[in-house]
C-alpha atoms as a PDB file:
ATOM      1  CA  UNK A   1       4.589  30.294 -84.184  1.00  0.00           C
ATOM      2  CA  UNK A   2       6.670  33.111 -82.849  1.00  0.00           C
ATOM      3  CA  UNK A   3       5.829  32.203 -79.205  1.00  0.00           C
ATOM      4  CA  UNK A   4       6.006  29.008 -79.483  1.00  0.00           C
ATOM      5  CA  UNK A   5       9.606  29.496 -80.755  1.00  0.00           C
ATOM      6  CA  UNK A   6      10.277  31.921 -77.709  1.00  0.00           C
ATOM      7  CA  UNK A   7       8.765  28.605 -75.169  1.00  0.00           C
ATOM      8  CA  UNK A   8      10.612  26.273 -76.328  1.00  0.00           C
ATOM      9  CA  UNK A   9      14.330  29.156 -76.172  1.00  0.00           C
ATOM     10  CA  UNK A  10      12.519  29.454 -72.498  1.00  0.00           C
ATOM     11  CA  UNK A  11      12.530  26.194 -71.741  1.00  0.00           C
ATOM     12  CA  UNK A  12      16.289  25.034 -73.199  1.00  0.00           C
ATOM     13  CA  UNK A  13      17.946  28.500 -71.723  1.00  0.00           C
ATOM     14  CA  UNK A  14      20.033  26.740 -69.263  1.00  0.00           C
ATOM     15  CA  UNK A  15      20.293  22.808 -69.705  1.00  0.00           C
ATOM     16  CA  UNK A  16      20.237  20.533 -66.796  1.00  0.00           C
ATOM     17  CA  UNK A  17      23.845  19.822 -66.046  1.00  0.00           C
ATOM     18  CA  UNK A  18      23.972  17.302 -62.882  1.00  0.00           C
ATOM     19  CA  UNK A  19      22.117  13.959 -63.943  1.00  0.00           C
ATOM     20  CA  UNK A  20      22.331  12.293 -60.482  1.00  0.00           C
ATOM     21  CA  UNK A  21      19.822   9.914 -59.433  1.00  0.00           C
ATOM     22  CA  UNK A  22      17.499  12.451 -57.231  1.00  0.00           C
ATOM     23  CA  UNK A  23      17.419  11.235 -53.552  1.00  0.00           C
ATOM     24  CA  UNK A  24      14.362  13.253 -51.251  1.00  0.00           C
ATOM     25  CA  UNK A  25      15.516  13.225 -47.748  1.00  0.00           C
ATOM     26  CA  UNK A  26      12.475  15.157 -46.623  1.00  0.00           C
ATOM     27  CA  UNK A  27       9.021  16.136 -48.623  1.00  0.00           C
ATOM     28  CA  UNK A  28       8.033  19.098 -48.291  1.00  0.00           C
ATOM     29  CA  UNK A  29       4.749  18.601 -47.826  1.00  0.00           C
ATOM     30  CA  UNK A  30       5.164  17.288 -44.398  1.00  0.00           C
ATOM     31  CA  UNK A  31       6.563  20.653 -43.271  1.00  0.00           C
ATOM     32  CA  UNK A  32       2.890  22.286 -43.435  1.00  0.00           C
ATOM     33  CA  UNK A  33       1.511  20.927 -40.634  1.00  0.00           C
ATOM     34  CA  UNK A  34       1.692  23.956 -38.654  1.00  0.00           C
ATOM     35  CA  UNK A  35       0.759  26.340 -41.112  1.00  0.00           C
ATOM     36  CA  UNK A  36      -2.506  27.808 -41.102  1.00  0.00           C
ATOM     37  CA  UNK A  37      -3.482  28.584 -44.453  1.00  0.00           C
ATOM     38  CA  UNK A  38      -2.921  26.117 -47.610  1.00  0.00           C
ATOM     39  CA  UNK A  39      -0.826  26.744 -50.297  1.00  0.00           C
ATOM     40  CA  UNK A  40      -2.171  29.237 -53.307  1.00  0.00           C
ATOM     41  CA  UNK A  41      -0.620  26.418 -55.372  1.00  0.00           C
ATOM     42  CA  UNK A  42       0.821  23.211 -54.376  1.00  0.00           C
ATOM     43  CA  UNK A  43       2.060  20.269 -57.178  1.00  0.00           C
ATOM     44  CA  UNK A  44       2.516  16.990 -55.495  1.00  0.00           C
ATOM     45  CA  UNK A  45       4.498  15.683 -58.000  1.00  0.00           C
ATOM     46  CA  UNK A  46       7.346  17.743 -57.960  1.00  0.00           C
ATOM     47  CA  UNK A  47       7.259  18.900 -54.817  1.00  0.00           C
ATOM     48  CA  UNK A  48       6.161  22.126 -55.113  1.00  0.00           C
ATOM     49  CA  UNK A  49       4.180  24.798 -52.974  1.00  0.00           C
ATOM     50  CA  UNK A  50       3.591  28.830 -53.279  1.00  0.00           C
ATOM     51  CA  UNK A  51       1.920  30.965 -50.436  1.00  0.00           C
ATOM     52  CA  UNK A  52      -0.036  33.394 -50.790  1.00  0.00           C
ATOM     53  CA  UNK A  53       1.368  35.509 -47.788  1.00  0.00           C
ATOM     54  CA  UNK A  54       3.626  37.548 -45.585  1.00  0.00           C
ATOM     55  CA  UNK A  55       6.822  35.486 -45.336  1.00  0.00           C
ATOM     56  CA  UNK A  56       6.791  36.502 -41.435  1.00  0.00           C
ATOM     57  CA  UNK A  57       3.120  34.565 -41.869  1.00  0.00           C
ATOM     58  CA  UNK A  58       5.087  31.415 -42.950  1.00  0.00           C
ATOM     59  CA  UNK A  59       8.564  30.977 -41.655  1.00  0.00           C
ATOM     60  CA  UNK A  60       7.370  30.915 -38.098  1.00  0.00           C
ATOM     61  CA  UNK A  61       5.427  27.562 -39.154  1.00  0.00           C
ATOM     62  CA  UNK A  62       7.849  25.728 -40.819  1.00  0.00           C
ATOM     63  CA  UNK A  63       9.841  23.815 -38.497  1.00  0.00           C
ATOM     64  CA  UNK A  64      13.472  24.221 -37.329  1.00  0.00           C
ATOM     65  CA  UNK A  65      16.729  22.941 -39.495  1.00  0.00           C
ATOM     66  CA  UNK A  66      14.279  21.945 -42.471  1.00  0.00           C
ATOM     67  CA  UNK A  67      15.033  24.078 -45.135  1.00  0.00           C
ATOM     68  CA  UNK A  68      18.687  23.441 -47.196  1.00  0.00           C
ATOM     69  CA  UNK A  69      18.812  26.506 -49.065  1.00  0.00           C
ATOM     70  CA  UNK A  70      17.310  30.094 -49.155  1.00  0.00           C
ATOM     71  CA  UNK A  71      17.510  32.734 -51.709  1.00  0.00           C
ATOM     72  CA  UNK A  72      15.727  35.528 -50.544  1.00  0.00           C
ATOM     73  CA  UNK A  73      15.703  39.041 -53.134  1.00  0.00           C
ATOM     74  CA  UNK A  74      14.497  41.314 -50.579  1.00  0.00           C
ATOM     75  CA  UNK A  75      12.674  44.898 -51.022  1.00  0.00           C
ATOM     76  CA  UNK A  76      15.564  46.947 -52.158  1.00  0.00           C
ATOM     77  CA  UNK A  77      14.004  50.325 -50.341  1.00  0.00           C
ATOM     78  CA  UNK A  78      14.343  52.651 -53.549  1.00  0.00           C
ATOM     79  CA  UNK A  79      11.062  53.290 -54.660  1.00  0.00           C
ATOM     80  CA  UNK A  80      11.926  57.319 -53.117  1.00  0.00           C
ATOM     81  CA  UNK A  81      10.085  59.285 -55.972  1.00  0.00           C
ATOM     82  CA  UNK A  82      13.318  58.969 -58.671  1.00  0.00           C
ATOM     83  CA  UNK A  83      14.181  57.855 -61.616  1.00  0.00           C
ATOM     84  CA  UNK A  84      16.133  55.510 -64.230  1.00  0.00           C
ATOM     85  CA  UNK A  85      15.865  54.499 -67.695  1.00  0.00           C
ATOM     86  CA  UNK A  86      14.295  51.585 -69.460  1.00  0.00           C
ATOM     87  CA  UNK A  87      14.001  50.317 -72.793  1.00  0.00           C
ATOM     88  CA  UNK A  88      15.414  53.720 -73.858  1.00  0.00           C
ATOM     89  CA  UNK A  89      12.306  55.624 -71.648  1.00  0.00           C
ATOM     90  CA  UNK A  90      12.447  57.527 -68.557  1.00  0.00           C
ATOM     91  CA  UNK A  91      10.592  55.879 -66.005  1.00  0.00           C
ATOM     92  CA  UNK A  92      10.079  55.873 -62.000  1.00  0.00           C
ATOM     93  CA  UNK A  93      11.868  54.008 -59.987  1.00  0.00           C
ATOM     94  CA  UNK A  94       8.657  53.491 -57.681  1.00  0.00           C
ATOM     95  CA  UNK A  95       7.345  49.720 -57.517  1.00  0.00           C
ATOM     96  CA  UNK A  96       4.587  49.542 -55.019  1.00  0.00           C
ATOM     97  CA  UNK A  97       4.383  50.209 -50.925  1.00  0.00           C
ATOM     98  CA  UNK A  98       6.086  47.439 -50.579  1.00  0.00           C
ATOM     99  CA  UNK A  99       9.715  48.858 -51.396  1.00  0.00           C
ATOM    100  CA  UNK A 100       9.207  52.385 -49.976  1.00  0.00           C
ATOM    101  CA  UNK A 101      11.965  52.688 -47.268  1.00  0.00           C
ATOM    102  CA  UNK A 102      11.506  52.428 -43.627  1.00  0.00           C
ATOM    103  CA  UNK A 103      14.130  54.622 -42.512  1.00  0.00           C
ATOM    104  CA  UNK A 104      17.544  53.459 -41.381  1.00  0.00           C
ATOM    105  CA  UNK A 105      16.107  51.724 -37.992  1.00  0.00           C
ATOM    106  CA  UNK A 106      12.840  50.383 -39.759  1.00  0.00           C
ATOM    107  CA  UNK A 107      14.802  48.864 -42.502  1.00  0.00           C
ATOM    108  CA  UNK A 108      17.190  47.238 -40.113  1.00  0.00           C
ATOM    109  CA  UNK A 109      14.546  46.120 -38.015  1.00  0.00           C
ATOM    110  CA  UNK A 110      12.660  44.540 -40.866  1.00  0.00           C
ATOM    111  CA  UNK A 111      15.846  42.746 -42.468  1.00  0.00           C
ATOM    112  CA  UNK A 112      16.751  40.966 -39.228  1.00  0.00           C
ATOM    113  CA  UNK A 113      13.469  40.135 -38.374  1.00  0.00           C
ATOM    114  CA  UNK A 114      13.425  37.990 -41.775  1.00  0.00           C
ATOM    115  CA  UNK A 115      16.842  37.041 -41.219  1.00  0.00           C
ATOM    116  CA  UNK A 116      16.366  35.692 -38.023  1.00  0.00           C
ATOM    117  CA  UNK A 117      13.449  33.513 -38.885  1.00  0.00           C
ATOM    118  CA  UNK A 118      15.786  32.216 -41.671  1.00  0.00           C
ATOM    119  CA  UNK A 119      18.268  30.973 -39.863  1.00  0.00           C
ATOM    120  CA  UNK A 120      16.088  29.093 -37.596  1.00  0.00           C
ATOM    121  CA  UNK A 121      14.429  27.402 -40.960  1.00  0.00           C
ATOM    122  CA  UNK A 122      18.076  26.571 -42.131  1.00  0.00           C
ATOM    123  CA  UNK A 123      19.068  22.949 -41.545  1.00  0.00           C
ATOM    124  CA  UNK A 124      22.504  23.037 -39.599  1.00  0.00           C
ATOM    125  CA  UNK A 125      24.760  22.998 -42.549  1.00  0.00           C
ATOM    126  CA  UNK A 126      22.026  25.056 -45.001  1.00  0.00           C
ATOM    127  CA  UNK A 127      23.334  28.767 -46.807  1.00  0.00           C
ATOM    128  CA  UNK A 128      21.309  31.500 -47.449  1.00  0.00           C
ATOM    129  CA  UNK A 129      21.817  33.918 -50.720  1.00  0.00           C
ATOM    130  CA  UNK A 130      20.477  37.413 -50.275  1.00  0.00           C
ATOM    131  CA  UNK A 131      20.747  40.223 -53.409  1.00  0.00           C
ATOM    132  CA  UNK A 132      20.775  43.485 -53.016  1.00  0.00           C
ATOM    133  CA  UNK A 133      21.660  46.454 -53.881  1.00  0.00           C
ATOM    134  CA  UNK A 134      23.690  49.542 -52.122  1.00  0.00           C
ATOM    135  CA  UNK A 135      20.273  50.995 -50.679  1.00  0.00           C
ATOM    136  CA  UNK A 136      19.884  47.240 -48.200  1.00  0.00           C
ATOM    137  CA  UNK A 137      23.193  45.241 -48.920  1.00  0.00           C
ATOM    138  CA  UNK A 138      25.093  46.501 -46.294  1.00  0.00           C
ATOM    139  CA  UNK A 139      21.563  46.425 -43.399  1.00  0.00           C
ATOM    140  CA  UNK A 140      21.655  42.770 -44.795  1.00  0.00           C
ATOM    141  CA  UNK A 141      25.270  42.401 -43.702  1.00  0.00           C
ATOM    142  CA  UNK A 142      25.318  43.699 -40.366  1.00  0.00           C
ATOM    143  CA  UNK A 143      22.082  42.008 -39.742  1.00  0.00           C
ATOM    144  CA  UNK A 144      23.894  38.814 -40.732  1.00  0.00           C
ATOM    145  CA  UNK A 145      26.725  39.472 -38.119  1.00  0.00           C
ATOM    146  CA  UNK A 146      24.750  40.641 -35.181  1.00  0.00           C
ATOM    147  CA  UNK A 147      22.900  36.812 -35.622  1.00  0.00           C
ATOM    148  CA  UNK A 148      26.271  35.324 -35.967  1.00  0.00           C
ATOM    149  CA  UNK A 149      25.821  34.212 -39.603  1.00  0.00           C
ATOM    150  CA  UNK A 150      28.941  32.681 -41.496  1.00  0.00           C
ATOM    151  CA  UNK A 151      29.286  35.323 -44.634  1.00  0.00           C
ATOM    152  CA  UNK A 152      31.173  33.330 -46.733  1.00  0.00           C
ATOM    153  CA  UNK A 153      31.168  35.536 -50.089  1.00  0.00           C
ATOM    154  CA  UNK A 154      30.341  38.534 -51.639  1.00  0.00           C
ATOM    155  CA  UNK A 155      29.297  38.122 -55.211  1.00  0.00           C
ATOM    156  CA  UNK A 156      29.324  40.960 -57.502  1.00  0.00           C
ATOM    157  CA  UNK A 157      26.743  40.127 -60.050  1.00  0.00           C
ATOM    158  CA  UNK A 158      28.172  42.350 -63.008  1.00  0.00           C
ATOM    159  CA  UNK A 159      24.597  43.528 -65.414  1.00  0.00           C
ATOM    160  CA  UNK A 160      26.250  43.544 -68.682  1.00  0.00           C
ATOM    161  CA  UNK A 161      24.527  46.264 -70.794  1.00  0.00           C
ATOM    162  CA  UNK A 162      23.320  48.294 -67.918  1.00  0.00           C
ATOM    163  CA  UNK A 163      20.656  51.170 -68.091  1.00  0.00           C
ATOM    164  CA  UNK A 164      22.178  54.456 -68.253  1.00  0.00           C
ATOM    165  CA  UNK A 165      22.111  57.085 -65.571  1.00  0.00           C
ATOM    166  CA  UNK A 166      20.126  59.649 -66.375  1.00  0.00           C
ATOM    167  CA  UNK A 167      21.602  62.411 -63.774  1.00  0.00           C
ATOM    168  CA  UNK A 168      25.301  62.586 -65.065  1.00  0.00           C
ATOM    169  CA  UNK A 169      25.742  62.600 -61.070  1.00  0.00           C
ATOM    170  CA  UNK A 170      27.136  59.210 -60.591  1.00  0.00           C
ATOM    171  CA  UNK A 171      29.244  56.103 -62.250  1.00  0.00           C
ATOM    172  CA  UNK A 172      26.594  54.263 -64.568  1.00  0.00           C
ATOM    173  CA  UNK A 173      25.056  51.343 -61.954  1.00  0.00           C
ATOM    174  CA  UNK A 174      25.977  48.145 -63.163  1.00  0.00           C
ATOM    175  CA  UNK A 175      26.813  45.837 -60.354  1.00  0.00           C
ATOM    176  CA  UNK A 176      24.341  44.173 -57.468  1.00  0.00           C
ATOM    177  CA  UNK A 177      25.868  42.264 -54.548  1.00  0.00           C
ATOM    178  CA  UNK A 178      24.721  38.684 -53.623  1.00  0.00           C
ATOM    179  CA  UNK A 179      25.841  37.584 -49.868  1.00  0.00           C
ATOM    180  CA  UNK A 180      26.551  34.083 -49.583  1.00  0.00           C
ATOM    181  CA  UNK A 181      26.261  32.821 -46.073  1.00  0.00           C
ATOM    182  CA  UNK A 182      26.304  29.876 -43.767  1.00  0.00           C
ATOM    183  CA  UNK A 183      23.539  29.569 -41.139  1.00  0.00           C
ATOM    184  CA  UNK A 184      26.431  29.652 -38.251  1.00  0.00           C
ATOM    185  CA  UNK A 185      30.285  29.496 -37.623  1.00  0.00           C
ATOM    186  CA  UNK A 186      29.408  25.493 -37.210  1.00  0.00           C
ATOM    187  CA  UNK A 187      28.186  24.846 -40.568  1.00  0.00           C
ATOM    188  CA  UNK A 188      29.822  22.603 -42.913  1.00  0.00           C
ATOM    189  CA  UNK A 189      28.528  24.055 -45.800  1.00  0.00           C
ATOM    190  CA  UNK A 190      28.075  21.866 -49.476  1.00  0.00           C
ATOM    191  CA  UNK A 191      29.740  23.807 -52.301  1.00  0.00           C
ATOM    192  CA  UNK A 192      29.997  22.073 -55.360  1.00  0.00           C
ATOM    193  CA  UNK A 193      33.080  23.158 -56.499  1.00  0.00           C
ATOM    194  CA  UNK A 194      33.987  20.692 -58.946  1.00  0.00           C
ATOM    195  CA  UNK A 195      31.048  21.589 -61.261  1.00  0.00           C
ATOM    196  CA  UNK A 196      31.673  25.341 -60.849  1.00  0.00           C
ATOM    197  CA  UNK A 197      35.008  24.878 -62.126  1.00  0.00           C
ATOM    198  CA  UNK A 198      34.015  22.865 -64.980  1.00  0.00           C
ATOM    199  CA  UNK A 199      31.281  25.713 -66.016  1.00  0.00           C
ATOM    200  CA  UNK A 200      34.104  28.059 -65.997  1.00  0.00           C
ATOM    201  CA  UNK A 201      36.623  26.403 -68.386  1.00  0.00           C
ATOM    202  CA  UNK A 202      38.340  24.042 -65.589  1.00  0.00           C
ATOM    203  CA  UNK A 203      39.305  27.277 -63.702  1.00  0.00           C
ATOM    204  CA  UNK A 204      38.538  28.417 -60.311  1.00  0.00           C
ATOM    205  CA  UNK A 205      35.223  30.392 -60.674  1.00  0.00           C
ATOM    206  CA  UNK A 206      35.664  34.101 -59.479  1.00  0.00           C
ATOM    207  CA  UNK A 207      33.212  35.904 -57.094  1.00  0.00           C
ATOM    208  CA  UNK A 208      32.278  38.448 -59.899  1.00  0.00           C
ATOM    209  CA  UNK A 209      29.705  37.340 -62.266  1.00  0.00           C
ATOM    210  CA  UNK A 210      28.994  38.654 -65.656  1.00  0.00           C
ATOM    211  CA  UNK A 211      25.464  37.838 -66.286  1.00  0.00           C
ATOM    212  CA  UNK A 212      22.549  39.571 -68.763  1.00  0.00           C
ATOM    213  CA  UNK A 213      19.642  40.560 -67.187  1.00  0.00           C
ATOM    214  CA  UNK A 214      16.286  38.540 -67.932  1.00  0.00           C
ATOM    215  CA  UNK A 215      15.336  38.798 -71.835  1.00  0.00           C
ATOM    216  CA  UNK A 216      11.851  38.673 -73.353  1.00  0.00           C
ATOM    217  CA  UNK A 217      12.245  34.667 -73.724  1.00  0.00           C
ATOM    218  CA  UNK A 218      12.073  35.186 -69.794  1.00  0.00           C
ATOM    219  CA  UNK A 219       8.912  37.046 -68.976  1.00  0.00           C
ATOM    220  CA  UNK A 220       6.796  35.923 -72.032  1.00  0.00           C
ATOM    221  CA  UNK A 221       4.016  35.518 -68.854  1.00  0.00           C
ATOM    222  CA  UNK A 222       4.148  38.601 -67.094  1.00  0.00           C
ATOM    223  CA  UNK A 223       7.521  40.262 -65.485  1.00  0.00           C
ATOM    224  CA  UNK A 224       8.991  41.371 -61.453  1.00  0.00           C
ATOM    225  CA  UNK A 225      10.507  44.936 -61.429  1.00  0.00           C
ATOM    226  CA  UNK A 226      13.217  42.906 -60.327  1.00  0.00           C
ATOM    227  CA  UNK A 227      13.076  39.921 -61.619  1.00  0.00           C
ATOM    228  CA  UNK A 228      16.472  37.812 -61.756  1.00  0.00           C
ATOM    229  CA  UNK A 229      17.604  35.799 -64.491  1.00  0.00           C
ATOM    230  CA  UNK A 230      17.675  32.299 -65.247  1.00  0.00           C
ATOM    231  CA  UNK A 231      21.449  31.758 -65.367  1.00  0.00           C
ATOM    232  CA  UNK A 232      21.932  33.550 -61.909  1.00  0.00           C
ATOM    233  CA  UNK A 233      19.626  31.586 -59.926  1.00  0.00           C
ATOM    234  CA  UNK A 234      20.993  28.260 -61.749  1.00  0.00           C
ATOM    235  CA  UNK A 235      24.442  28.777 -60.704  1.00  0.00           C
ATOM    236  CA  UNK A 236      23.297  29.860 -57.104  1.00  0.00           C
ATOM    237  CA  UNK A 237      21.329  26.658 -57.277  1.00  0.00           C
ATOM    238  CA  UNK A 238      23.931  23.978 -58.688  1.00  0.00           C
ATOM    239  CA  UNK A 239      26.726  25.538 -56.463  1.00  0.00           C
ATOM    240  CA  UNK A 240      24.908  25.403 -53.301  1.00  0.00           C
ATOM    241  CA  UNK A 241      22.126  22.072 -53.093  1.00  0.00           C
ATOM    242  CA  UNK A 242      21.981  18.538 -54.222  1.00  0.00           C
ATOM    243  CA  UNK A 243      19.178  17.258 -55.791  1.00  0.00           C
ATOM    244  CA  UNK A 244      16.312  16.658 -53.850  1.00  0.00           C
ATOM    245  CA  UNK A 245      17.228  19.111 -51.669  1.00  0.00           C
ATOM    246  CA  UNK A 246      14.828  21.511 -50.237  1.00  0.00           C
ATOM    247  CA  UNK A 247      15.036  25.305 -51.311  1.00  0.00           C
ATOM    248  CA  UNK A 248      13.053  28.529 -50.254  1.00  0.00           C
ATOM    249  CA  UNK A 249      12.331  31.700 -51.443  1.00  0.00           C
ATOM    250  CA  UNK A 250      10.437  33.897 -48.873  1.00  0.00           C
ATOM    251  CA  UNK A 251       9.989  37.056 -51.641  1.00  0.00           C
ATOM    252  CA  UNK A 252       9.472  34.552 -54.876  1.00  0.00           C
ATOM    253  CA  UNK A 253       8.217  37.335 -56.928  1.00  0.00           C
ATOM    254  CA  UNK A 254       7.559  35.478 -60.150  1.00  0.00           C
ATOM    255  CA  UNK A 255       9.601  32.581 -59.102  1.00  0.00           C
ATOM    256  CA  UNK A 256      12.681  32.367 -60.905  1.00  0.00           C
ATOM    257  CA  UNK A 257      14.250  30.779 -57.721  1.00  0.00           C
ATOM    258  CA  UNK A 258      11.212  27.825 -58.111  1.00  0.00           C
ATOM    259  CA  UNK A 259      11.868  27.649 -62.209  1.00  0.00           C
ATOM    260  CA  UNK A 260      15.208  26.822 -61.487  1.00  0.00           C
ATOM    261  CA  UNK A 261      15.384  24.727 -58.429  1.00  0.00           C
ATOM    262  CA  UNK A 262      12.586  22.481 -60.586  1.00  0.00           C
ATOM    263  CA  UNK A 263      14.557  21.831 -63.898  1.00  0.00           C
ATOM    264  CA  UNK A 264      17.621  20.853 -61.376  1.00  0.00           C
ATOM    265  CA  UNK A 265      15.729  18.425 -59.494  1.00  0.00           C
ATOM    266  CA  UNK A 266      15.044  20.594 -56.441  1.00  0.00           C
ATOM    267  CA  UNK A 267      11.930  20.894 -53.841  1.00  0.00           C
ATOM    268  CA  UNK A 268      10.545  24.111 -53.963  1.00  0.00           C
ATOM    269  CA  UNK A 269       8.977  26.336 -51.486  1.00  0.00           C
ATOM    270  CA  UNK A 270       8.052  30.138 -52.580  1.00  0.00           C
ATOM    271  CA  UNK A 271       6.144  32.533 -50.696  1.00  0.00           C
ATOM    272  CA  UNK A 272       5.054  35.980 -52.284  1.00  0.00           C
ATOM    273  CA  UNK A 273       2.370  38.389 -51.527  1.00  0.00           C
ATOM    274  CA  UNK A 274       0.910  39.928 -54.432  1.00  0.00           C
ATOM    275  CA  UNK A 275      -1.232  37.518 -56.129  1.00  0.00           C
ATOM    276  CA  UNK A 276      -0.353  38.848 -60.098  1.00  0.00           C
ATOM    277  CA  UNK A 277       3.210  37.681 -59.655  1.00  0.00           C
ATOM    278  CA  UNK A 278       2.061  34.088 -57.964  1.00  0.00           C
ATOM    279  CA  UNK A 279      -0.307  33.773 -60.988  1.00  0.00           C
ATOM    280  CA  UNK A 280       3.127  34.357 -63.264  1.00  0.00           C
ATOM    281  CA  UNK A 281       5.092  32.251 -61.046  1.00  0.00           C
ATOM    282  CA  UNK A 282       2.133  29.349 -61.930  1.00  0.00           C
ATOM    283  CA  UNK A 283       2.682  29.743 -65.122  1.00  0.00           C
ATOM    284  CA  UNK A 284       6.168  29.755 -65.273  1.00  0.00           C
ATOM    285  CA  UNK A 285       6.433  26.455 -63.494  1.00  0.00           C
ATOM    286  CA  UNK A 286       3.719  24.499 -64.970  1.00  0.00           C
ATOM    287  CA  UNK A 287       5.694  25.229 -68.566  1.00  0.00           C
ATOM    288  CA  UNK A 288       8.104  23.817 -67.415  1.00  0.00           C
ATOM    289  CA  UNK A 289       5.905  19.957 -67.303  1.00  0.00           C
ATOM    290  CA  UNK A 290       4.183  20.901 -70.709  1.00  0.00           C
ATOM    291  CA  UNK A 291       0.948  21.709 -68.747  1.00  0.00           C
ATOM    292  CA  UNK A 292       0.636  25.391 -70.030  1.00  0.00           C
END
């Protein structure tokens, strides 16, 4: 009874606000064509497909100006032997190989290699969103620049209730930083500002968000070290696409970006390499039509 309780809290976090009639330009399905492997999981229905893969295995496949939005949560590089605190525990700060810095050159290298193929995926008016913290915001920015990217805000995504830091060494880390950018100086970018001022009390909504990180209700299947919550990726979502739209997330993780962009009427496309998050993700998504 208790999970059912915490499904159904899951499922009703963050109600659908836009009920426009949902209008598919494109289907995603035709964008494959040129892809050599087939999705790890692909729903017809709603439009949805995750890859098993590499994202620089996919994005060189998909064709140009196809792809409306991107939010991309890239490997943060801190996995360097440290320390934090969770649930009131010390623990590493080590995820996996696949956030172990680079070095300064490798890391930039890396980020505008991804970058790149992202704004060649972006339709001509399309935005990307990229989080990150202080170890790869600021590679992420100048990488955006040098490929002549439109930044067009920095969010400060406030954590309210924040771990503690356990050195004494430093202010308490509480804040990550989301870039919001346009694919080029050209782009005519679709902000929906109307609705974010009506989500904020009928006042212009402010580049700092306070937002809790994911709760329990959240990862009931299985959890990302950095998983990002609901009501994040649903503003990023609302303020950014129209339904139908196409969105992609080329490090899904467990798919919050594909949980969202579903319950708002969105085509998904999510690509993510270790197969215990994409069986997660599947989860996650197929709650969401009562299948689980």
């Amino acid at each position: 009874m208790e999970n059912q309780a915490v499904k159904v809290q899951l499922l009703t976090y963050m109600p659908t606000i836009t009920q426009e009639k949902v209008i598919r330009k494109k289907n995603i399905l035709h964008l494959f064509k040129n892809i050599p492997q087939k999705p790890y999981f692909e729903d017809t229905k709603r439009n949805i497909a995750l890859f098993k893969a590499n994202c620089f295995d996919i994005l060189p496949n998909l064709p140009e100006n196809s792809i409306d939005m991107i939010f991309a949560d890239p490997p943060y590089f801190l996995s360097n032997g440290g320390f934090t605190c969770h649930a009131g525990k010390m623990v590493s700060v080590n995820k996996g190989k696949w956030d172990e810095s680079k070095g300064v050159e490798g890391n930039y290298i890396f980020t505008q290699r991804w970058l790149r193929e992202c704004q060649r995926v972006l339709t001509p008016n399309g935005t990307i969103w990229v989080s990150g913290t202080s170890h790869i915001i600021y590679t992420v920015g100048s990488a955006m620049q040098t490929l002549g990217y439109k930044i067009l805000n920095d969010i400060a995504w406030f954590k309210v209730n924040p771990p503690p830091n356990l050195s004494c060494r430093y202010f308490t880390h509480s804040t990550e930083t989301i870039l919001w950018a346009a694919k080029n100086k050209y782009s005519k970018h679709y902000f929906d500002y109307d609705l974010m001022r009506k989500m904020n009390n009928n006042k212009q909504m402010l580049s700092l968000w306070s937002i809790k990180a994911p709760g329990f209700a959240e990862k009931i299947y299985g959890k990302h070290p950095t998983q990002k919550p609901i009501e994040l990726l649903d503003r990023i979502v609302l303020a950014s696409t129209r339904q139908g739209d196409i969105v992609l997330d080329p490090f899904a993780g467990s798919s919050t970006t594909g949980v969202v962009a579903v319950k708002e009427k969105r085509q998904f496309i999510g690509v993510e390499l270790e197969e215990e998050y994409l069986k997660t993700s599947i989860k996650r998504l197929k709650e969401l039509d009562g299948k689980h």
